[in-house]
C-alpha atoms as a PDB file:
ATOM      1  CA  UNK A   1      90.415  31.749 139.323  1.00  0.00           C
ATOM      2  CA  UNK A   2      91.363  33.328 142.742  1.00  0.00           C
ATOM      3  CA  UNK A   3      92.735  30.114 143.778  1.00  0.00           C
ATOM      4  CA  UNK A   4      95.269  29.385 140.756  1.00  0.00           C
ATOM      5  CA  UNK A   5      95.973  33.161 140.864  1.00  0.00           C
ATOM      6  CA  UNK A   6      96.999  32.859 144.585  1.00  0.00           C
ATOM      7  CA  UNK A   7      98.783  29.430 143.989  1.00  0.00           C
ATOM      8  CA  UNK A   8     101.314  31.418 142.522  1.00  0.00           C
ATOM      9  CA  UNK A   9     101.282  34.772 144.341  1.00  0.00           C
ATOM     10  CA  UNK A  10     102.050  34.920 148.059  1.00  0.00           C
ATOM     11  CA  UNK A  11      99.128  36.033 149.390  1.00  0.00           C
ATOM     12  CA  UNK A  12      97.261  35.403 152.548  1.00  0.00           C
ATOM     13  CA  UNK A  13      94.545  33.551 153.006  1.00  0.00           C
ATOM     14  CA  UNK A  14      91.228  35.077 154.428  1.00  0.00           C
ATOM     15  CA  UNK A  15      90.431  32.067 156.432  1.00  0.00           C
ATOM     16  CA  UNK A  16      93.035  31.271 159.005  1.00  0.00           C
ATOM     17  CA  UNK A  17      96.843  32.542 158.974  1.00  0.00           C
ATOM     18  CA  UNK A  18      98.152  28.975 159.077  1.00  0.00           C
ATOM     19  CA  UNK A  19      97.367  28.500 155.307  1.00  0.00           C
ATOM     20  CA  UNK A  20      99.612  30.908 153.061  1.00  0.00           C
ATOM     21  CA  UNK A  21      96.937  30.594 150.088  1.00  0.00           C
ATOM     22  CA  UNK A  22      93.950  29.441 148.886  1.00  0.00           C
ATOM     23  CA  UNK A  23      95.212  26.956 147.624  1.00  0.00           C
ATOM     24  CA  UNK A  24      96.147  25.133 150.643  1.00  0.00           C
ATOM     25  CA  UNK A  25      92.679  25.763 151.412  1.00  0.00           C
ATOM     26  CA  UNK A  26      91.291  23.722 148.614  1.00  0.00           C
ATOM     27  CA  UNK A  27      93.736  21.082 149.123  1.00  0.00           C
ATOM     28  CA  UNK A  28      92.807  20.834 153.013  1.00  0.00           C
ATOM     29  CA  UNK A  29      89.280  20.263 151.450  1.00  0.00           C
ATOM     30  CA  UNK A  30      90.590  17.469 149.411  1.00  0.00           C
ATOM     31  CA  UNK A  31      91.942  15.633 151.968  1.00  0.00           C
ATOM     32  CA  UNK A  32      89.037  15.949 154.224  1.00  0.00           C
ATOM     33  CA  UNK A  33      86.827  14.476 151.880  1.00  0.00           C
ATOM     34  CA  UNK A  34      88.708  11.488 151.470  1.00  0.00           C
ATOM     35  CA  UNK A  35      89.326  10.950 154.948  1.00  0.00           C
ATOM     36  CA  UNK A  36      85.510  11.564 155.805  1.00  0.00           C
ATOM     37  CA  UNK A  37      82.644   9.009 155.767  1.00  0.00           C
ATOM     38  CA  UNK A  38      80.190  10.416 153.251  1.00  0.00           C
ATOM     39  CA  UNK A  39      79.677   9.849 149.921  1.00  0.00           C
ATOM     40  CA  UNK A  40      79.133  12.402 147.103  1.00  0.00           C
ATOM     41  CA  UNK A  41      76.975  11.500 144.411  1.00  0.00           C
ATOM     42  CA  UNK A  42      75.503  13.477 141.090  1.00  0.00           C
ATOM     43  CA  UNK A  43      73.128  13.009 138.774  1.00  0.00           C
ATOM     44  CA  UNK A  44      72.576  14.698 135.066  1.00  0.00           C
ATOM     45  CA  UNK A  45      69.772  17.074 134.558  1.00  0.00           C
ATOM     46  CA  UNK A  46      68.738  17.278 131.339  1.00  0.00           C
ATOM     47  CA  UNK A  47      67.455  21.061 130.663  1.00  0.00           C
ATOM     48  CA  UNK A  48      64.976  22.643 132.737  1.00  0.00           C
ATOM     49  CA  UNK A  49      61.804  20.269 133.836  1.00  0.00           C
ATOM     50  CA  UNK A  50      58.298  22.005 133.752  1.00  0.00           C
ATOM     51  CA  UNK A  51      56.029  19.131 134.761  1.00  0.00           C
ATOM     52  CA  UNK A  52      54.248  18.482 137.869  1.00  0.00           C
ATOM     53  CA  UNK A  53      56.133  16.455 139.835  1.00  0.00           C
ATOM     54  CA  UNK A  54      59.486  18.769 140.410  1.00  0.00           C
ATOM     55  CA  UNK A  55      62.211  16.520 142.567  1.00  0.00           C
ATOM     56  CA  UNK A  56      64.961  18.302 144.057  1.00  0.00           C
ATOM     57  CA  UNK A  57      67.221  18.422 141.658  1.00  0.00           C
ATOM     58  CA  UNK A  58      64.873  19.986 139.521  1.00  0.00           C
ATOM     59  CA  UNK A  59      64.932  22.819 141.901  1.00  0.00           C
ATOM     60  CA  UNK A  60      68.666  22.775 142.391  1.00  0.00           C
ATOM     61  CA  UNK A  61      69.152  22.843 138.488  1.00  0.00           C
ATOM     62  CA  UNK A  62      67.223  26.007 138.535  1.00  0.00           C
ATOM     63  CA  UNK A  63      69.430  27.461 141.490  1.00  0.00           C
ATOM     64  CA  UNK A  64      72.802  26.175 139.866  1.00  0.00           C
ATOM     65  CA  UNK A  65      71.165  28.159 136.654  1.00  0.00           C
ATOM     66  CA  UNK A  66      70.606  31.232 137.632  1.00  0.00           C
ATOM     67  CA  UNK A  67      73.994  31.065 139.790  1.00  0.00           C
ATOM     68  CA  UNK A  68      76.304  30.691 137.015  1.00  0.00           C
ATOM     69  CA  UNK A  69      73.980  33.449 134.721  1.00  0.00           C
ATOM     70  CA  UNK A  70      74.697  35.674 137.761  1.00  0.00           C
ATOM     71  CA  UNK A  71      78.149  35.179 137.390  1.00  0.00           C
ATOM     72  CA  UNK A  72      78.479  35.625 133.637  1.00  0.00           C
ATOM     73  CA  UNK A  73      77.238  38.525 133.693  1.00  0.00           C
ATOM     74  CA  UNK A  74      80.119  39.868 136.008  1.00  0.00           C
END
Protein backbone atom coordinates (compact mmCIF):
# COMPACT_ATOMS: atom_id res chain seq x y z
CA UNK A 1 0.00 0.00 0.00
CA UNK A 2 3.05 2.39 0.22
CA UNK A 3 2.87 2.86 -3.39
CA UNK A 4 -0.95 3.99 -3.79
CA UNK A 5 -0.40 5.90 -0.51
CA UNK A 6 2.54 7.83 -2.13
CA UNK A 7 0.69 8.11 -5.56
CA UNK A 8 -1.21 10.60 -3.92
CA UNK A 9 1.09 12.22 -1.34
CA UNK A 10 4.21 14.06 -2.49
CA UNK A 11 6.72 12.21 -1.13
CA UNK A 12 10.16 11.27 -2.18
CA UNK A 13 11.24 8.36 -3.36
CA UNK A 14 14.05 6.32 -1.56
CA UNK A 15 15.60 5.20 -4.73
CA UNK A 16 16.82 8.04 -6.86
CA UNK A 17 15.62 11.86 -6.61
CA UNK A 18 14.54 11.88 -10.26
CA UNK A 19 11.32 9.90 -9.40
CA UNK A 20 8.90 12.04 -7.06
CA UNK A 21 7.14 8.65 -5.82
CA UNK A 22 6.94 5.24 -5.81
CA UNK A 23 4.85 5.17 -8.04
CA UNK A 24 6.90 6.30 -10.84
CA UNK A 25 9.01 3.63 -9.63
CA UNK A 26 6.59 0.88 -10.36
CA UNK A 27 5.64 2.34 -13.55
CA UNK A 28 9.48 2.59 -14.69
CA UNK A 29 9.26 -1.22 -13.89
CA UNK A 30 6.39 -1.59 -16.20
CA UNK A 31 7.86 -0.22 -18.98
CA UNK A 32 11.05 -2.05 -18.63
CA UNK A 33 9.46 -5.21 -18.77
CA UNK A 34 7.83 -4.64 -21.87
CA UNK A 35 10.65 -3.23 -23.54
CA UNK A 36 12.97 -6.19 -22.29
CA UNK A 37 13.51 -9.62 -23.93
CA UNK A 38 12.41 -12.10 -21.29
CA UNK A 39 9.47 -13.73 -20.71
CA UNK A 40 7.59 -14.21 -17.39
CA UNK A 41 5.78 -17.24 -16.91
CA UNK A 42 3.68 -18.89 -13.75
CA UNK A 43 2.37 -21.86 -12.92
CA UNK A 44 -0.47 -22.89 -10.13
CA UNK A 45 0.56 -24.77 -7.10
CA UNK A 46 -1.94 -26.58 -5.72
CA UNK A 47 -1.36 -26.68 -1.71
CA UNK A 48 1.75 -27.75 -0.25
CA UNK A 49 3.48 -31.06 -1.98
CA UNK A 50 5.03 -33.64 0.50
CA UNK A 51 6.25 -36.33 -1.89
CA UNK A 52 9.61 -37.22 -2.97
CA UNK A 53 10.31 -35.62 -5.88
CA UNK A 54 10.03 -31.67 -4.73
CA UNK A 55 10.55 -29.34 -8.11
CA UNK A 56 11.22 -25.84 -7.57
CA UNK A 57 8.22 -24.49 -7.31
CA UNK A 58 7.45 -26.71 -4.67
CA UNK A 59 10.13 -25.01 -2.76
CA UNK A 60 9.17 -21.54 -3.86
CA UNK A 61 5.46 -22.24 -2.77
CA UNK A 62 6.82 -22.90 0.61
CA UNK A 63 8.96 -19.57 0.55
CA UNK A 64 5.99 -17.46 -0.99
CA UNK A 65 4.05 -19.22 2.18
CA UNK A 66 5.73 -18.41 4.87
CA UNK A 67 6.40 -14.79 3.26
CA UNK A 68 2.95 -13.67 3.16
CA UNK A 69 2.25 -15.52 6.95
CA UNK A 70 5.17 -13.23 7.94
CA UNK A 71 3.46 -10.42 6.74
CA UNK A 72 0.01 -11.09 8.18
CA UNK A 73 1.07 -11.22 11.14
CA UNK A 74 2.36 -7.51 11.00
Amino acid sequence: MPALSNAFHSIKAGVTPYLNTDHDLIELIRYLLDILPITITYEWVKGHYMGRKKELKHYLNYDVDAIAGNYQQR
